[in-house]
N, C-alpha and C. Protein backbone atom coordinates (compact mmCIF):
# COMPACT_ATOMS: atom_id res chain seq x y z
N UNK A 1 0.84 -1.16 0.00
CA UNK A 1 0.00 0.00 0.00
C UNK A 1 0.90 1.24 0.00
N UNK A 2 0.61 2.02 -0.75
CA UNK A 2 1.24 3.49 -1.07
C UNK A 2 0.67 4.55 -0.24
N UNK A 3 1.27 5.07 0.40
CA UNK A 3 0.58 6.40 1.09
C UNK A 3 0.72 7.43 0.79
N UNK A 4 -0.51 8.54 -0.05
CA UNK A 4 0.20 9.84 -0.25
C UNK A 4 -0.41 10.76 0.44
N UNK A 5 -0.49 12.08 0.03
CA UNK A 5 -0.94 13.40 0.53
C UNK A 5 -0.73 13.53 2.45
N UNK A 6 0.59 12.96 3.17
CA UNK A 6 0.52 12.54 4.40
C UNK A 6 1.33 14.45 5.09
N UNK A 7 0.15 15.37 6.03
CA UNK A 7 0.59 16.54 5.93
C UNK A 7 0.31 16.56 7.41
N UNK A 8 1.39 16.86 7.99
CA UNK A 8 1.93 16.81 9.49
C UNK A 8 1.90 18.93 9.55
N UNK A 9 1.49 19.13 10.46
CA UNK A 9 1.68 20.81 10.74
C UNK A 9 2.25 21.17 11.99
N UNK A 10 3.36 21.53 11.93
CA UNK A 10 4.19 21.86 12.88
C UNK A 10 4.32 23.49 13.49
N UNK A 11 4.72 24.07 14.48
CA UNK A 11 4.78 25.58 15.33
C UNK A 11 6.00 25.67 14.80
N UNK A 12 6.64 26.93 15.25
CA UNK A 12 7.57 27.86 14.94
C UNK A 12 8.53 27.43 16.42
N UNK A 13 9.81 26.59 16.63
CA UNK A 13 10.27 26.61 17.51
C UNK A 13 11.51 28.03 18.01
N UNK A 14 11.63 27.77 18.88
CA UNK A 14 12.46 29.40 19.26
C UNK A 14 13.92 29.02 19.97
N UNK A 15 14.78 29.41 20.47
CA UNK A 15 16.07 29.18 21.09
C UNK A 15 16.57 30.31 21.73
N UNK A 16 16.85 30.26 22.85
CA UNK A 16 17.16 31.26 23.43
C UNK A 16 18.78 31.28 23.11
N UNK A 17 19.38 32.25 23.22
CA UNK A 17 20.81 32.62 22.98
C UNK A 17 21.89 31.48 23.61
N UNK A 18 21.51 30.75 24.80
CA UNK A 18 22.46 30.26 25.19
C UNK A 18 22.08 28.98 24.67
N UNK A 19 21.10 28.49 23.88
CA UNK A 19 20.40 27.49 23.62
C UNK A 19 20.02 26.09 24.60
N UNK A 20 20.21 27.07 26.32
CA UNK A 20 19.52 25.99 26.93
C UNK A 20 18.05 25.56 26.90
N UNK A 21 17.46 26.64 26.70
CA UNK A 21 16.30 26.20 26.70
C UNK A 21 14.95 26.56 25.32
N UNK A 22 14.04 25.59 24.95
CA UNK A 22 13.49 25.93 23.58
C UNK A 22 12.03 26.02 23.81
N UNK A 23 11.50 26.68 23.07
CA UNK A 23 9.59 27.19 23.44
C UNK A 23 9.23 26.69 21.95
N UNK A 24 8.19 26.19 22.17
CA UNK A 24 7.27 25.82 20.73
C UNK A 24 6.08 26.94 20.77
N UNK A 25 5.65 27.43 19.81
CA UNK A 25 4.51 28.49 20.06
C UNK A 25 3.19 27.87 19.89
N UNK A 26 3.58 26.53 18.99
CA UNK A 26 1.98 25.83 18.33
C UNK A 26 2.45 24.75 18.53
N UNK A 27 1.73 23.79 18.89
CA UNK A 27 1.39 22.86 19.46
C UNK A 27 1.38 21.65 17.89
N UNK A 28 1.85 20.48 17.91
CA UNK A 28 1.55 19.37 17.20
C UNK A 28 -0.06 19.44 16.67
N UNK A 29 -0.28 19.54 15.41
CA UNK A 29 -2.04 19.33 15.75
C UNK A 29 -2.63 17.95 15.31
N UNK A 30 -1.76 17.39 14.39
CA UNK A 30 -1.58 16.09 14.05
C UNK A 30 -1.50 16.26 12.43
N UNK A 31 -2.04 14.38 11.85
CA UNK A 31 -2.12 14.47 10.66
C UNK A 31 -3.54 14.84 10.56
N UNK A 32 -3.42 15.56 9.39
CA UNK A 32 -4.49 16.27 8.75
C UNK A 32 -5.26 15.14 7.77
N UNK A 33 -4.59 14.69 6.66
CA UNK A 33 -5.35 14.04 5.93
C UNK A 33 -4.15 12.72 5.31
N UNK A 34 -4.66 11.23 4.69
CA UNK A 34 -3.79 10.40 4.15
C UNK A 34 -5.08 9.70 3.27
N UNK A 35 -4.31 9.72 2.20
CA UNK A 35 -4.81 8.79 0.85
C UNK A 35 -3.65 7.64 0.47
N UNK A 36 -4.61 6.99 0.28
CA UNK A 36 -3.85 5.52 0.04
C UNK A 36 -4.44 4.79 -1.23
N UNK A 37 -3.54 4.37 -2.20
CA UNK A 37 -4.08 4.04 -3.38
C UNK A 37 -4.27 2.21 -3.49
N UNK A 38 -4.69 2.06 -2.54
CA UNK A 38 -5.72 0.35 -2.08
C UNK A 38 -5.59 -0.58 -3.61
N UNK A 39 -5.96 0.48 -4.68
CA UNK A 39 -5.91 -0.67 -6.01
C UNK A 39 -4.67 -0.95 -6.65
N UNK A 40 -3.56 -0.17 -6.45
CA UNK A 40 -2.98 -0.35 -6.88
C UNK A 40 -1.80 -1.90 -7.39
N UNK A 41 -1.90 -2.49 -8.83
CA UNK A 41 -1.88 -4.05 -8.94
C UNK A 41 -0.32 -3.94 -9.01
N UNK A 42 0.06 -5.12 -8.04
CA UNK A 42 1.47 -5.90 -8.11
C UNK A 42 1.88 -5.74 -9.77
N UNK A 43 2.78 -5.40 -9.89
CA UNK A 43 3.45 -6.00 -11.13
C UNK A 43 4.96 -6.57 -10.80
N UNK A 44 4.77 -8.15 -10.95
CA UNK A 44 6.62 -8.48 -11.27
C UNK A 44 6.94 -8.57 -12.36
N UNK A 45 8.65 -8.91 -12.30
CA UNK A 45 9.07 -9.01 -13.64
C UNK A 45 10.35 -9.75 -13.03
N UNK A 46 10.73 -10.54 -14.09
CA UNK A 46 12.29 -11.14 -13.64
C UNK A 46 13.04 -10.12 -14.03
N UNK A 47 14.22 -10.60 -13.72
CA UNK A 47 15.89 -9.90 -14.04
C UNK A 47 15.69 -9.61 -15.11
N UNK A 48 15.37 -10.04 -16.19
CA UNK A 48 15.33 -10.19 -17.74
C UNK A 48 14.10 -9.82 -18.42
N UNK A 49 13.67 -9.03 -17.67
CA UNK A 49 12.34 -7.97 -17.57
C UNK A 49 10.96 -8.71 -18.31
N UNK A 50 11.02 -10.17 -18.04
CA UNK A 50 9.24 -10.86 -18.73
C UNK A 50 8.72 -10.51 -17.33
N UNK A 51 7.15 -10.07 -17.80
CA UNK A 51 6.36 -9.86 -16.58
C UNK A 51 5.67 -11.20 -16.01
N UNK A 52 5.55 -11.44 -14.94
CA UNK A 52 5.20 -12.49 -14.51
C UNK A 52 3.99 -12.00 -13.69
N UNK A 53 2.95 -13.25 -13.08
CA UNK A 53 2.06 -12.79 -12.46
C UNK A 53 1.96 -12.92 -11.04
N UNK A 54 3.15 -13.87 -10.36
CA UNK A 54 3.54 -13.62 -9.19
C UNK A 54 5.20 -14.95 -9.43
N UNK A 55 5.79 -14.47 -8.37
CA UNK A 55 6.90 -15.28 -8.44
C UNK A 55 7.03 -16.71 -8.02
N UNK A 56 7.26 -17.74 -8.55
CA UNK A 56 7.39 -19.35 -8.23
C UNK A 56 8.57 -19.73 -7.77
N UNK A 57 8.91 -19.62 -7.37
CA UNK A 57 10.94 -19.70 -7.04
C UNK A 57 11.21 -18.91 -6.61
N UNK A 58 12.37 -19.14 -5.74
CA UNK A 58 13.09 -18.09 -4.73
C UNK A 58 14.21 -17.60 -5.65
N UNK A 59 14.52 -16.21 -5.81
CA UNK A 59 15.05 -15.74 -6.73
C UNK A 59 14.97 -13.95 -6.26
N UNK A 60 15.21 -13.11 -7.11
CA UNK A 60 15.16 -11.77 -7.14
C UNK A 60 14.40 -11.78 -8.52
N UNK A 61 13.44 -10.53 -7.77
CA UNK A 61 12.21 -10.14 -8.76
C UNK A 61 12.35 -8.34 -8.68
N UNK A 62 11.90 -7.99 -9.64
CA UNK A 62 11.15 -6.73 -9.79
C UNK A 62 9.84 -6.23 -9.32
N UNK A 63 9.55 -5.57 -8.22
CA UNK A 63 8.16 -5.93 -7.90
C UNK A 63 7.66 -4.15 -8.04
N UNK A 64 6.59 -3.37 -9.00
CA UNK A 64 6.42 -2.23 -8.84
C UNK A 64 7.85 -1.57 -9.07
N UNK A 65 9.06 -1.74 -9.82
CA UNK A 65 10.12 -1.25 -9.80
C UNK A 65 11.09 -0.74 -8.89
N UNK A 66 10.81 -1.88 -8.13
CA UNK A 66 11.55 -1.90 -6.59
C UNK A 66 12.49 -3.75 -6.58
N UNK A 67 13.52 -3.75 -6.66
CA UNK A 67 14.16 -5.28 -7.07
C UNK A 67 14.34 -5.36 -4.83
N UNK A 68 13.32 -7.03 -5.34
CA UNK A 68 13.13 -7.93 -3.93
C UNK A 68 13.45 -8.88 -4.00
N UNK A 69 13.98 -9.75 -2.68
CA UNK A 69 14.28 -11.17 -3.04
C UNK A 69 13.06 -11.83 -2.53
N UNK A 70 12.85 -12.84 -2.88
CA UNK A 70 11.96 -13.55 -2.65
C UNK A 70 12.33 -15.18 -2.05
N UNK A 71 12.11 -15.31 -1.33
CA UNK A 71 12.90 -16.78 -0.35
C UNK A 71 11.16 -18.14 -0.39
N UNK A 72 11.43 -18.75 -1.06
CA UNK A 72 10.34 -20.15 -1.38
C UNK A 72 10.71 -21.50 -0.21
């Protein structure tokens, strides 16, 4: 699963001169919003780029254009 639009909002932190001590003005408010693209379909491929429809053998695959090993 892919996660996008993930938007964290953070305060303005401050430092005092001797930098012992630090003030936040705003507070954490959290995450705001996350989309996740749920359909998105597996694609492998071997080394030798045929697409396959899932891997049978332990080997290194291409999965979504990310190279994984795969242990059978």
């Amino acid at each position: 699963m892919v996660s996008k639009g993930l938007k964290v909002e953070f305060g303005t932190i401050s430092q005092t001169a001797n930098a012992k001590s630090n003030t936040i003005d705003k507070a954490v408010t959290g995450i705001v919003e996350v989309q996740s693209d749920a359909s998105v379909e597996e694609k492998w491929y071997t080394l030798s780029g045929v697409r396959i429809k899932a891997p049978t053998q332990s080997g290194i695959y291409i999965l979504n254009g990310k190279k994984v090993s795969v242990k059978k």
